[in-house]
C-alpha atoms as a PDB file:
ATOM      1  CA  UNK A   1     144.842  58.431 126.492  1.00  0.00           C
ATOM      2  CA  UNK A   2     146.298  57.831 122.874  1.00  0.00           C
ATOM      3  CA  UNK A   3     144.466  56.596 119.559  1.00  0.00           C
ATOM      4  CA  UNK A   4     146.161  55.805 117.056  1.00  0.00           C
ATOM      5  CA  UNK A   5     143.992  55.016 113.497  1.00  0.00           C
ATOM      6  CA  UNK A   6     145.497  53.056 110.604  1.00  0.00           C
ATOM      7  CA  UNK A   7     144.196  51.099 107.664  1.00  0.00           C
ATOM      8  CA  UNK A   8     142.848  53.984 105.076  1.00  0.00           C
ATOM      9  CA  UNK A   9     144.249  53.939 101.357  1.00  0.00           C
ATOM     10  CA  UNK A  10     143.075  54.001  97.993  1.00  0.00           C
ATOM     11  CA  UNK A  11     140.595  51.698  96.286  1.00  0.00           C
ATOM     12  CA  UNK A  12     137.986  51.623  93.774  1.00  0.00           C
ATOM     13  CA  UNK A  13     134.518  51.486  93.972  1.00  0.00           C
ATOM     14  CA  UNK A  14     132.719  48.053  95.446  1.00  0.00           C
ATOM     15  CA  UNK A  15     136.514  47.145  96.933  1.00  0.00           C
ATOM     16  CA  UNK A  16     137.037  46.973 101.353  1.00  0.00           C
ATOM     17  CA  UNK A  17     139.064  48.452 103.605  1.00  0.00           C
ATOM     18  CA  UNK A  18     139.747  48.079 107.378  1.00  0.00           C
ATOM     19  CA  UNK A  19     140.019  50.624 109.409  1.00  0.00           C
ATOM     20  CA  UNK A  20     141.731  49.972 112.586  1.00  0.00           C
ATOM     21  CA  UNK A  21     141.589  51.922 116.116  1.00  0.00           C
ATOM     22  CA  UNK A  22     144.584  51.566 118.945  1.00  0.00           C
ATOM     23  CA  UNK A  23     143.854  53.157 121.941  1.00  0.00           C
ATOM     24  CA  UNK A  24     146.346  53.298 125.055  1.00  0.00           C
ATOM     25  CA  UNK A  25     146.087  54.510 128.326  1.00  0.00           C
ATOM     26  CA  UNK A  26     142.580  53.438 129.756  1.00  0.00           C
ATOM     27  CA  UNK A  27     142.361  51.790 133.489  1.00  0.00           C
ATOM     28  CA  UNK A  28     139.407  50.156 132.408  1.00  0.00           C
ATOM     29  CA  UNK A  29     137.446  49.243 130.029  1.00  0.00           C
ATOM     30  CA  UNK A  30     134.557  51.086 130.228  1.00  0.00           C
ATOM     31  CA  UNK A  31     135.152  53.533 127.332  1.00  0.00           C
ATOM     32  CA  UNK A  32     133.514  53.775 123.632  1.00  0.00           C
ATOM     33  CA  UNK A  33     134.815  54.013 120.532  1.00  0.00           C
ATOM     34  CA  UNK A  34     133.780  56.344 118.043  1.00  0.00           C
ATOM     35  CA  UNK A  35     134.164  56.078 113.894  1.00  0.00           C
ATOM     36  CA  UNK A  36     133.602  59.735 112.440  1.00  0.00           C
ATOM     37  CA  UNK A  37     134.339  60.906 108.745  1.00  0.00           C
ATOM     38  CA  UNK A  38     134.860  64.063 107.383  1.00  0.00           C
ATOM     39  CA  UNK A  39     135.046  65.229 103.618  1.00  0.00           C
ATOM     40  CA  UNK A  40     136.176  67.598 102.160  1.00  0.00           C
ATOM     41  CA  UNK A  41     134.072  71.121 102.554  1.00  0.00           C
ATOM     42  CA  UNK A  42     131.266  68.985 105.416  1.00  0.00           C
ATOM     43  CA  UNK A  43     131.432  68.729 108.693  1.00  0.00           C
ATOM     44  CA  UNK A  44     132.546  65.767 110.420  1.00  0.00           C
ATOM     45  CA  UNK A  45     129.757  62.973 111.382  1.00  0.00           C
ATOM     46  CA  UNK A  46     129.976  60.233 113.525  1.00  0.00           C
ATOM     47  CA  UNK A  47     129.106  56.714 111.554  1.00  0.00           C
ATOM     48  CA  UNK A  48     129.760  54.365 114.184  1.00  0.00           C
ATOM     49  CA  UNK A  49     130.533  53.333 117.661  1.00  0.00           C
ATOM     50  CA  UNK A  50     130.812  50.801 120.221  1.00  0.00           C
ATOM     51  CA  UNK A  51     130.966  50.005 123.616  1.00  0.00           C
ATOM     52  CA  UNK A  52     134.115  48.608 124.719  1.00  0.00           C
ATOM     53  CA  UNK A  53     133.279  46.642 128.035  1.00  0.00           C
ATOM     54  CA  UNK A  54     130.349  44.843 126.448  1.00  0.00           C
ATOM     55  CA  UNK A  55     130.346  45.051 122.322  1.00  0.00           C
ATOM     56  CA  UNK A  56     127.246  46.883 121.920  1.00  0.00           C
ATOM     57  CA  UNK A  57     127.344  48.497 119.101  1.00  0.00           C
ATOM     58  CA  UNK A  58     125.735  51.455 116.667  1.00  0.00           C
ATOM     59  CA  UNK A  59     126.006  51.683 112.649  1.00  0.00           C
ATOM     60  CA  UNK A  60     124.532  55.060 110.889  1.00  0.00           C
ATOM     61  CA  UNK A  61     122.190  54.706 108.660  1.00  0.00           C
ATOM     62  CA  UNK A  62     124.226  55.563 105.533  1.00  0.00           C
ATOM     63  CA  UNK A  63     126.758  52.483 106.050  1.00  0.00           C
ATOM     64  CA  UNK A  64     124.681  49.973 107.088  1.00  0.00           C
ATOM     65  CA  UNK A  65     124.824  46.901 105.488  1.00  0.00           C
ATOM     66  CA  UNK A  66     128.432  47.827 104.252  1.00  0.00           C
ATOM     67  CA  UNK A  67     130.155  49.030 107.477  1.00  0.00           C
ATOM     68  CA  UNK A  68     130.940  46.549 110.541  1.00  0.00           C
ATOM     69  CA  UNK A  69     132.453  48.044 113.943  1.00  0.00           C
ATOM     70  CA  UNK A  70     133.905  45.492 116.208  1.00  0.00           C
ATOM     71  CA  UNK A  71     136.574  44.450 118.827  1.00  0.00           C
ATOM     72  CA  UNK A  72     139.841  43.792 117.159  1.00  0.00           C
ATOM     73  CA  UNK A  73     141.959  40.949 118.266  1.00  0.00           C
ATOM     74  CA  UNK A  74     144.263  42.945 119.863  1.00  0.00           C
ATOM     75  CA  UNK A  75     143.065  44.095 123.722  1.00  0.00           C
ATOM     76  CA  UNK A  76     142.174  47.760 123.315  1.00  0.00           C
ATOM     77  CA  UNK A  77     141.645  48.100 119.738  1.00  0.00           C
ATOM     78  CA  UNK A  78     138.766  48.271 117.500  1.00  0.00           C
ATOM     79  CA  UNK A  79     138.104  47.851 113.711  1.00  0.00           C
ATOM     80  CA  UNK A  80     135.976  49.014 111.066  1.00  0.00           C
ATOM     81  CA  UNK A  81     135.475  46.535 108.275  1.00  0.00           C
ATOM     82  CA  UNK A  82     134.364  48.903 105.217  1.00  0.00           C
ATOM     83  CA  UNK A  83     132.948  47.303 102.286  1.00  0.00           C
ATOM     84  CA  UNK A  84     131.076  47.703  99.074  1.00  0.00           C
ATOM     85  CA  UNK A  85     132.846  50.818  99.200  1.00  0.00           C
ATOM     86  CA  UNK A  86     131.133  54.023  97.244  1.00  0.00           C
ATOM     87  CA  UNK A  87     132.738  57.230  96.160  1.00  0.00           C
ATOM     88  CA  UNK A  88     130.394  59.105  98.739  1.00  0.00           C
ATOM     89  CA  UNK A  89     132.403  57.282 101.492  1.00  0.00           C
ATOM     90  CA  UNK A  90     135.890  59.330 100.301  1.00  0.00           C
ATOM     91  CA  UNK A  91     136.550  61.157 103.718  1.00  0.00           C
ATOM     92  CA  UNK A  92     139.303  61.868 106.485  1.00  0.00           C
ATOM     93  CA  UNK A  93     138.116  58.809 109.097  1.00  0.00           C
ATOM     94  CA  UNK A  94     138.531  59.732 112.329  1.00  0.00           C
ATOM     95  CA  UNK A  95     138.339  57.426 115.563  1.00  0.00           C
ATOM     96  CA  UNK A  96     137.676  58.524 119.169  1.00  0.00           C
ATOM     97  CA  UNK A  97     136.940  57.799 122.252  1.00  0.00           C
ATOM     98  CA  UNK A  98     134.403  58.572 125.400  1.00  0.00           C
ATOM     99  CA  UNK A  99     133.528  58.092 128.411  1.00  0.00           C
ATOM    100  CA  UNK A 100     129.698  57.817 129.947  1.00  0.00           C
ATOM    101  CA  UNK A 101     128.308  60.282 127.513  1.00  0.00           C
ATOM    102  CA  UNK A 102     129.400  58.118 124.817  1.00  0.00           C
ATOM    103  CA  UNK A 103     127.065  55.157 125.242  1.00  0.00           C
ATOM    104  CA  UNK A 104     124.165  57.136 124.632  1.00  0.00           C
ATOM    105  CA  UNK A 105     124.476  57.196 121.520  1.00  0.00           C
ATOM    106  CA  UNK A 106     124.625  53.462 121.460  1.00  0.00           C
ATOM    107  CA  UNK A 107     121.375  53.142 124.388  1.00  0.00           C
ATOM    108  CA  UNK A 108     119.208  55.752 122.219  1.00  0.00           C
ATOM    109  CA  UNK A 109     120.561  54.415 118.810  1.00  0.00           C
ATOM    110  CA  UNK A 110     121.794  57.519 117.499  1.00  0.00           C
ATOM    111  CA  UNK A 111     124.812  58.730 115.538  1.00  0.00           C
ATOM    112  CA  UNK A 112     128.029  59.102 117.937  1.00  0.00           C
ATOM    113  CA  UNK A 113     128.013  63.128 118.674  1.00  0.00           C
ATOM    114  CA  UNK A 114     131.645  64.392 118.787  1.00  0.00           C
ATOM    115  CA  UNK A 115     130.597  66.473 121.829  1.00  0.00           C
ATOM    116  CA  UNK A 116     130.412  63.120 124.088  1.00  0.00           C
ATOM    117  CA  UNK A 117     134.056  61.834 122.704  1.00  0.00           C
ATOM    118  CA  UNK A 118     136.761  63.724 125.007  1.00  0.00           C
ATOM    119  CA  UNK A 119     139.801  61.489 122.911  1.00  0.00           C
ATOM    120  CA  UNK A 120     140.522  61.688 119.019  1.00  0.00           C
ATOM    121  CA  UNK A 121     143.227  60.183 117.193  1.00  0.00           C
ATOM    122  CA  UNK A 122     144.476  61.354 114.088  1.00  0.00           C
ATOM    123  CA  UNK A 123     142.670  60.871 110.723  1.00  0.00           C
ATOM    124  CA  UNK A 124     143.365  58.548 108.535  1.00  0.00           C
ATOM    125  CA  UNK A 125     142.271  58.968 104.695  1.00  0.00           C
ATOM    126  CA  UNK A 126     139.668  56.973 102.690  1.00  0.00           C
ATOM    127  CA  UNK A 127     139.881  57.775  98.840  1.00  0.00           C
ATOM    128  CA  UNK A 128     137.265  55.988  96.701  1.00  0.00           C
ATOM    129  CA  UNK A 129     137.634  55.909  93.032  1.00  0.00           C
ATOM    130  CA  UNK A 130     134.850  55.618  90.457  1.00  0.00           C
END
């Protein structure tokens, strides 16, 4: 399994991005995908996730209202449509993906854990200016 995450950049504060997610290599589609972030001196925390066979879907707390995960138009791919963007949101953005565990996150409504995603793709960095 391969992920592939694309879409960060630079942009000032209020402006979008969209994050997007490729993943290769499932048989099926009964896999979730995972949004983390991780700046600079934290630890990296899961923001968002959903479940690829039926759309279900989580948002954290902190990007609610601002964040939207979703199915991309491409099969296997998922996006993250960031907006009202705020310097707090300046991380490394990571996507991953999971099997079983992962959807309890989405059943109990809790932030993705990285210890249920066995599949991470490289980061891809959001800079926010003020």
């Amino acid at each position: 399994v391969q992920l592939q995450a694309s879409g960060g950049g630079l942009v000032r504060t209020g402006g979008s991005l969209r994050l997007s997610c490729a993943a290769s290599g499932f048989t099926s589609d009964n896999y979730q995908i995972g949004w983390f972030r991780q700046a600079p001196g934290k630890e990296r925390r899961g923001i968002a996730c959903i479940n690829n066979s039926d759309g279900a879907t989580y948002i954290g707390s902190s990007v609610k209202g601002r964040f939207t995960i979703s199915k991309g138009s491409a099969k296997n791919t998922v996006t993250l449509q960031m907006n009202g963007l705020k310097p707090e949101d300046t991380a490394v953005y990571y996507c991953a993906a999971g099997r079983y565990a992962a959807i309890a996150d989405i059943v109990r409504n809790t932030p993705p854990s990285r210890v249920h995603y066995d599949y991470w793709g490289q980061g891809t960095q959001v800079t926010v200016s003020s």
